[in-house]
C-alpha atoms as a PDB file:
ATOM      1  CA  UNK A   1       3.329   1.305   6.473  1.00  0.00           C
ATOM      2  CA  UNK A   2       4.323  -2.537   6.395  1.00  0.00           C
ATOM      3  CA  UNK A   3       4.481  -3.375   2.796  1.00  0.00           C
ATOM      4  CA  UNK A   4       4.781  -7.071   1.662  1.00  0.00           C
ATOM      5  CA  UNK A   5       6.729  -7.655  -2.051  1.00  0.00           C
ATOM      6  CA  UNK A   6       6.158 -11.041  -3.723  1.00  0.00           C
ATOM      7  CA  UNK A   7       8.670 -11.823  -6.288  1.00  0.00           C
ATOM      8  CA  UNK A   8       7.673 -15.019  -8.731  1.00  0.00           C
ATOM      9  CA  UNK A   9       8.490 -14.024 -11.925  1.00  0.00           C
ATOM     10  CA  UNK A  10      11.974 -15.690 -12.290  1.00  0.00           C
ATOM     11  CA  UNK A  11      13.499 -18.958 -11.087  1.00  0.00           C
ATOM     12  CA  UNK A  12      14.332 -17.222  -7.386  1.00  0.00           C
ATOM     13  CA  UNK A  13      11.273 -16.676  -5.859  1.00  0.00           C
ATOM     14  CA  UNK A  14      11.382 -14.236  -3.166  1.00  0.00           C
ATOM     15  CA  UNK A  15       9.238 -12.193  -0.755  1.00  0.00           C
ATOM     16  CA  UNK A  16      10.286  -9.298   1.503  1.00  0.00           C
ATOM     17  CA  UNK A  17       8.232  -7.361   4.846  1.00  0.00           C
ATOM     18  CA  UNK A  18       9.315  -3.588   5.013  1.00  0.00           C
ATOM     19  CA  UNK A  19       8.020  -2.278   8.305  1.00  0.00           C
ATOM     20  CA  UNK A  20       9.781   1.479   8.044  1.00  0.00           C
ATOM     21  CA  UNK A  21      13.017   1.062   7.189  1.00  0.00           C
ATOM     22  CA  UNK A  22      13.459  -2.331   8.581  1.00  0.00           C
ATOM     23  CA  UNK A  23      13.688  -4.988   6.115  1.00  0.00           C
ATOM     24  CA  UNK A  24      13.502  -8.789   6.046  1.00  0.00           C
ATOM     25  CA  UNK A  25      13.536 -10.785   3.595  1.00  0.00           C
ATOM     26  CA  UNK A  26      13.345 -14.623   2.637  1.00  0.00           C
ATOM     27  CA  UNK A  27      14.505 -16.083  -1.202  1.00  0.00           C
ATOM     28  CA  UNK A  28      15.412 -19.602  -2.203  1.00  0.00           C
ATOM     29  CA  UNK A  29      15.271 -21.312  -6.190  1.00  0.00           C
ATOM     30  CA  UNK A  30      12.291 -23.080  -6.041  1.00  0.00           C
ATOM     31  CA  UNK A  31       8.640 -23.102  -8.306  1.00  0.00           C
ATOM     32  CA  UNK A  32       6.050 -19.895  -7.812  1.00  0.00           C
ATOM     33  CA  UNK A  33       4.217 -22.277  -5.866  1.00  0.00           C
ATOM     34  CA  UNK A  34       6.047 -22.387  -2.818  1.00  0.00           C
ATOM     35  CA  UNK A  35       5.405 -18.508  -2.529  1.00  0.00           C
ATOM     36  CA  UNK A  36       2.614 -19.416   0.061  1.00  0.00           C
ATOM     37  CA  UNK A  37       4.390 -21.276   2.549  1.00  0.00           C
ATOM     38  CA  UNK A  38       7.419 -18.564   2.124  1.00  0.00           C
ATOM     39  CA  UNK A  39       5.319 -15.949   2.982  1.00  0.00           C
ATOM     40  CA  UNK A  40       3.831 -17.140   6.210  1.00  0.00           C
ATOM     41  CA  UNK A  41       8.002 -18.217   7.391  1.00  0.00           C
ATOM     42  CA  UNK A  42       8.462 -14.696   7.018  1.00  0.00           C
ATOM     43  CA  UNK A  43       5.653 -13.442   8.349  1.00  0.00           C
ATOM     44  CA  UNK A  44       6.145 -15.886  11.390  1.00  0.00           C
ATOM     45  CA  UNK A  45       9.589 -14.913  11.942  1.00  0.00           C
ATOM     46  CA  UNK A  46       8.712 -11.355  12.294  1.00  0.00           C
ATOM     47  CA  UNK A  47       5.875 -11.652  14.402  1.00  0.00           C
ATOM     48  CA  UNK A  48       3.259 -10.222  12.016  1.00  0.00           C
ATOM     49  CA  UNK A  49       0.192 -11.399  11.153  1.00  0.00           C
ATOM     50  CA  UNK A  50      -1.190 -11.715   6.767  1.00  0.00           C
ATOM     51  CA  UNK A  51      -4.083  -8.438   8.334  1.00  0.00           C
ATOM     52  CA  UNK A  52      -1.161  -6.237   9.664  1.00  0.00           C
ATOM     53  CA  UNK A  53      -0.021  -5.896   6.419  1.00  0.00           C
ATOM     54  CA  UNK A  54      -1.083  -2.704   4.732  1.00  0.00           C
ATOM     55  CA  UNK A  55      -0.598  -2.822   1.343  1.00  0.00           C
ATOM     56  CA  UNK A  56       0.471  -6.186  -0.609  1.00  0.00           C
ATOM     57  CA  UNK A  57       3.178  -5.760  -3.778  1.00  0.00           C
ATOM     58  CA  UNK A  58       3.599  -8.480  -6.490  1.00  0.00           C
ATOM     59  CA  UNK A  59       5.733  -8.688 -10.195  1.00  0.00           C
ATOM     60  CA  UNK A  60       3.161  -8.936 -12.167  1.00  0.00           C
ATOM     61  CA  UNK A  61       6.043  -9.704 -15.133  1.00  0.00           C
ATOM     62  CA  UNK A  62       7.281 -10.304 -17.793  1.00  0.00           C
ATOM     63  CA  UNK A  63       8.745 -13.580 -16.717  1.00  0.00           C
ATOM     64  CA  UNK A  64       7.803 -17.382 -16.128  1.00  0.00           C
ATOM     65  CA  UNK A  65       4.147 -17.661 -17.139  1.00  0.00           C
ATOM     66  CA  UNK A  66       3.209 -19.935 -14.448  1.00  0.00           C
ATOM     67  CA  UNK A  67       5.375 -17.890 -11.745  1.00  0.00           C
ATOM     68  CA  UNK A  68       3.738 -14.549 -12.252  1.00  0.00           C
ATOM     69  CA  UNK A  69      -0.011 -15.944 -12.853  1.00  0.00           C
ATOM     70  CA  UNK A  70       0.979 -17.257  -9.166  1.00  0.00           C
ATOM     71  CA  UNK A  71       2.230 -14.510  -7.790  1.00  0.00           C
ATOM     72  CA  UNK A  72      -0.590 -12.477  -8.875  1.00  0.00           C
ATOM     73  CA  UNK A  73      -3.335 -14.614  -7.818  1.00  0.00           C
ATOM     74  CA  UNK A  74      -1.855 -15.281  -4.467  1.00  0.00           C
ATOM     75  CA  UNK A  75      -1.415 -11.446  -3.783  1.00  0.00           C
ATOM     76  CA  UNK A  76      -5.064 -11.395  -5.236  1.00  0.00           C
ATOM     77  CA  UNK A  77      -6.715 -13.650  -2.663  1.00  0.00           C
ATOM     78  CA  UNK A  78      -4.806 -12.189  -0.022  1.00  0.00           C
ATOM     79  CA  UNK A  79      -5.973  -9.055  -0.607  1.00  0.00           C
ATOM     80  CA  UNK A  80      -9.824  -9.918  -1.057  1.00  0.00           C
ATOM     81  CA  UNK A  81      -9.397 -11.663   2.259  1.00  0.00           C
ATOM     82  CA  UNK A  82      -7.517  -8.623   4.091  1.00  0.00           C
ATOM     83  CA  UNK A  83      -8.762  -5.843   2.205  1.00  0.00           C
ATOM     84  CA  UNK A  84      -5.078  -4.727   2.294  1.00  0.00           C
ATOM     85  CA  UNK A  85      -4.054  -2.653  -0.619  1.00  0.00           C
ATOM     86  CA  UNK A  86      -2.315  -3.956  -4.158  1.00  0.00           C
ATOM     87  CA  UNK A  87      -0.005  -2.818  -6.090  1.00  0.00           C
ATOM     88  CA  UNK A  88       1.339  -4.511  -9.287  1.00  0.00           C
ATOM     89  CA  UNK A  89       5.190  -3.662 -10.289  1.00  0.00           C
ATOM     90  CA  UNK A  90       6.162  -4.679 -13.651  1.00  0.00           C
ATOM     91  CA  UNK A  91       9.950  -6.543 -13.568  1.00  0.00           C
ATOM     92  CA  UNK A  92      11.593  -4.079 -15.391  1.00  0.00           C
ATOM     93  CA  UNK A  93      10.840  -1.588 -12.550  1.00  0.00           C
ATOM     94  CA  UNK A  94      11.946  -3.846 -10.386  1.00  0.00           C
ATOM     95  CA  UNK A  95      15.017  -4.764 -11.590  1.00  0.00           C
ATOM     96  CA  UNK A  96      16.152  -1.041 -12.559  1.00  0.00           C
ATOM     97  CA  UNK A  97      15.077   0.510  -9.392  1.00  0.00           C
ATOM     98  CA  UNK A  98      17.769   3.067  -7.890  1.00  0.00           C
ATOM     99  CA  UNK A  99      19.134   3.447 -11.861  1.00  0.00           C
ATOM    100  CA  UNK A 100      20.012   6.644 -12.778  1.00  0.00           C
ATOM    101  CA  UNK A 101      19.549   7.838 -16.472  1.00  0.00           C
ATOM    102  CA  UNK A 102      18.565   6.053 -19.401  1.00  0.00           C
ATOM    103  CA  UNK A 103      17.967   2.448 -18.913  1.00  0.00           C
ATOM    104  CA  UNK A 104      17.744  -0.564 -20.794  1.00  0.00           C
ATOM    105  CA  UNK A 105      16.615  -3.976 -19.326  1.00  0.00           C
ATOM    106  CA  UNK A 106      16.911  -7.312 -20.956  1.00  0.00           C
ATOM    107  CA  UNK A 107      15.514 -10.383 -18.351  1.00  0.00           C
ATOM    108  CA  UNK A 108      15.433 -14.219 -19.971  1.00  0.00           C
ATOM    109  CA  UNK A 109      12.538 -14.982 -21.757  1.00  0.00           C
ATOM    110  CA  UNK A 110      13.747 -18.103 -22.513  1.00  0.00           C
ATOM    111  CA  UNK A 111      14.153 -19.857 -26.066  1.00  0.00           C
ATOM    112  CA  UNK A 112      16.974 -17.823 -26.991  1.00  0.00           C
ATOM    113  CA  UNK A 113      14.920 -14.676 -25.990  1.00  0.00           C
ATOM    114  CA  UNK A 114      14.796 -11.689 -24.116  1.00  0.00           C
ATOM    115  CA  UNK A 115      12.115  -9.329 -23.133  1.00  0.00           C
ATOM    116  CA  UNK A 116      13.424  -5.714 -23.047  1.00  0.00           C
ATOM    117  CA  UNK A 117      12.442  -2.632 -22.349  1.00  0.00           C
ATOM    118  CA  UNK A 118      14.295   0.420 -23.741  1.00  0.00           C
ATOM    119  CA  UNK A 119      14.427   3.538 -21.796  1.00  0.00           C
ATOM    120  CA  UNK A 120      10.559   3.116 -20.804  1.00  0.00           C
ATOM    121  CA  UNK A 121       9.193   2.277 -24.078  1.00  0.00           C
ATOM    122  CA  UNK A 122       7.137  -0.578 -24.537  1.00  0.00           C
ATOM    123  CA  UNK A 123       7.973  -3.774 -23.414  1.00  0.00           C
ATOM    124  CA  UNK A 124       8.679  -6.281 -26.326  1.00  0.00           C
ATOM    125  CA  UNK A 125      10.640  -9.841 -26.652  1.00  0.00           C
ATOM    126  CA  UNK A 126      13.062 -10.931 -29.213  1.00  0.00           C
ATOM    127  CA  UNK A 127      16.154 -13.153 -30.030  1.00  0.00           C
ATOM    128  CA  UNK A 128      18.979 -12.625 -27.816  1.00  0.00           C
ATOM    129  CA  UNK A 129      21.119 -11.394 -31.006  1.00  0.00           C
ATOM    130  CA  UNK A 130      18.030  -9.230 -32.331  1.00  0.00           C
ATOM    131  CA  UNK A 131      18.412  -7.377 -28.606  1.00  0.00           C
ATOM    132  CA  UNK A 132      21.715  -7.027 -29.027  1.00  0.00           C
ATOM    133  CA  UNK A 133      21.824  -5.519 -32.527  1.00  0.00           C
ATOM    134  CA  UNK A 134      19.158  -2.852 -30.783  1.00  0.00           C
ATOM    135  CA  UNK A 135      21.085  -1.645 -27.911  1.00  0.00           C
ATOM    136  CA  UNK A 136      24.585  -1.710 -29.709  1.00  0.00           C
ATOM    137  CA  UNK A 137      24.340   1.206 -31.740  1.00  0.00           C
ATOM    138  CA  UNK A 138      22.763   2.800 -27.842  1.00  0.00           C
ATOM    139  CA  UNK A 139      26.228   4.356 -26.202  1.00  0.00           C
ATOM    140  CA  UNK A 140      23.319   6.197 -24.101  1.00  0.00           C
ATOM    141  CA  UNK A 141      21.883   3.576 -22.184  1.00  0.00           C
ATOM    142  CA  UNK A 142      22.658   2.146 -19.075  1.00  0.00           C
ATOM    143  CA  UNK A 143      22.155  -1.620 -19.998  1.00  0.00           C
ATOM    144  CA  UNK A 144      20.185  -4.030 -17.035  1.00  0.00           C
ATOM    145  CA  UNK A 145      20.295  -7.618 -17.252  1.00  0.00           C
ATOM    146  CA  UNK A 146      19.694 -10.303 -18.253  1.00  0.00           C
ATOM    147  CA  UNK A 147      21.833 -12.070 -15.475  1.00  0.00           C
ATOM    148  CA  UNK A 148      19.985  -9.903 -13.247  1.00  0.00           C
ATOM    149  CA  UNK A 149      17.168 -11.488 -11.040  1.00  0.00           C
ATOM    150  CA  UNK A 150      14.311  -9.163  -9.667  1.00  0.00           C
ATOM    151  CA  UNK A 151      13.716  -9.156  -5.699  1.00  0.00           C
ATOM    152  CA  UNK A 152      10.582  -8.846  -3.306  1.00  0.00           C
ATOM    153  CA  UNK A 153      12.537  -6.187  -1.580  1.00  0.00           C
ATOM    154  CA  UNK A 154      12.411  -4.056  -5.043  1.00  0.00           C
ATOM    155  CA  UNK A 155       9.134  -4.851  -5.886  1.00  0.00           C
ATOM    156  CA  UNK A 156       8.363  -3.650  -2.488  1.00  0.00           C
ATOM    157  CA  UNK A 157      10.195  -0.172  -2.576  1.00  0.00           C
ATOM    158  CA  UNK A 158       8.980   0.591  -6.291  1.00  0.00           C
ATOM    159  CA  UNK A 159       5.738   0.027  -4.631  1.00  0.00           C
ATOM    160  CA  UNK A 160       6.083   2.313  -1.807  1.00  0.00           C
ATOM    161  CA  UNK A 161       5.601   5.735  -3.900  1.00  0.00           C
ATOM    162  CA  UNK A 162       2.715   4.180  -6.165  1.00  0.00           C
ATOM    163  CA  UNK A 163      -1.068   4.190  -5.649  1.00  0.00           C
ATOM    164  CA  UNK A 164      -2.748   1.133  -5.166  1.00  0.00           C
ATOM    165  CA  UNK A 165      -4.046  -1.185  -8.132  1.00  0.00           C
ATOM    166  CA  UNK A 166      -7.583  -1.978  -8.390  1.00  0.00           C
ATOM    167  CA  UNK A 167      -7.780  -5.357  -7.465  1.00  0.00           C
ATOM    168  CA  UNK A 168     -10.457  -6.587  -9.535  1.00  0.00           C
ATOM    169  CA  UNK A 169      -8.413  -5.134 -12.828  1.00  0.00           C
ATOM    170  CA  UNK A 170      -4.457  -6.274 -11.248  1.00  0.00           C
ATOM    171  CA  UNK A 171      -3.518  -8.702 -14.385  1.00  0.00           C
ATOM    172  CA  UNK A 172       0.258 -10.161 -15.493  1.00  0.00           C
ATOM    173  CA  UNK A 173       1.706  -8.276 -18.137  1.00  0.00           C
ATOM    174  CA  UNK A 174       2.018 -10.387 -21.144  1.00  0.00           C
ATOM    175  CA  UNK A 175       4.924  -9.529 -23.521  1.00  0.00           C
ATOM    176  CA  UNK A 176       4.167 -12.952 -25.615  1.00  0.00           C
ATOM    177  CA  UNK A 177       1.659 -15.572 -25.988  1.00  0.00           C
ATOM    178  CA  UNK A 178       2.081 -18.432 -23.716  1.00  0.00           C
ATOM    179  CA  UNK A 179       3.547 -21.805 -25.506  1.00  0.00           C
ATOM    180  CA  UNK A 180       0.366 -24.026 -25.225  1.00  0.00           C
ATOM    181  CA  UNK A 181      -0.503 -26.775 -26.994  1.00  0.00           C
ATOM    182  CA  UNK A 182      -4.339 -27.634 -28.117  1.00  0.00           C
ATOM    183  CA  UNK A 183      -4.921 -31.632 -26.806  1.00  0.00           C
ATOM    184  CA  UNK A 184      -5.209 -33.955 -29.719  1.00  0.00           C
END
């Protein structure tokens, strides 16, 4: 199965074709929006067309509000127009794929803030000195992040042994409230 992951949820966007156990993959700092032209360079450069891919994986967060809304939505539309298969992967799966035991991820939420995850428990966000105070008194835990960046290649191969998301109900996973302002 050829499996495209789309990775926009932090400040290296990334996407990545597995075709078997052949991999490529293309990644470069840049906004969520460039995902679309990234995609079709690596889908040029391995000779594959946006219909031969089967199933279509995307972060679907936490992480930059306006980088996973894109990701999603471009994943979306691509497959309504394919009718290719979805599959949303939350970050922290992404990031602690091929962990062993019990995990905790931290990724930047910026302001002085992480979200975290503790040993698959809810996701939540809090000062960087808050998470801290949590995990220290954890001698358990395998601690993940936050210098660690999530990759298209993960997102793909946490993706591999999931079903596919409804694509209608595929939504970003929102551990806070976006910072918006009302217009004056």
């Amino acid at each position: 199965m050829r499996i495209c992951g789309v990775e926009t949820s932090s400040r290296i966007v990334s996407v990545a074709l597995l075709d078997g156990d052949h991999v490529t993959s293309l990644s470069r700092e840049t906004r969520g929006d460039a995902v679309v032209e990234m995609i079709d360079e690596l889908l040029r450069s391995c000779g594959v067309g946006v219909r031969d891919v089967e199933r279509w994986a995307v972060d679907v967060g936490p992480g930059s509000f306006t980088g996973v809304r894109t990701g999603v939505s471009t994943v979306k539309g691509i497959a309504f127009a394919t009718g290719a298969e979805i599959v949303g992967v939350h970050a922290f799966d992404v990031v602690a794929f091929g962990a062993e035991g019990s995990v905790a991820i931290a990724l930047p939420a910026g302001k002085g803030e992480l979200y975290f995850r503790i040993d698959r428990g809810e996701p939540g966000h809090a000062s960087i000195d808050e998470v801290k105070a949590m995990l220290a008194s954890r001698a358990d835990l395998v601690v993940i992040g936050p210098d660690v960046v999530p990759t298209a290649e993960n997102v793909a191969r946490v993706a591999i042994g999931r079903a596919p998301d409804d694509v209608d109900r595929l939504e970003p996973l929102y551990v806070r409230a976006p910072d918006l302002t009302r217009p004056s």
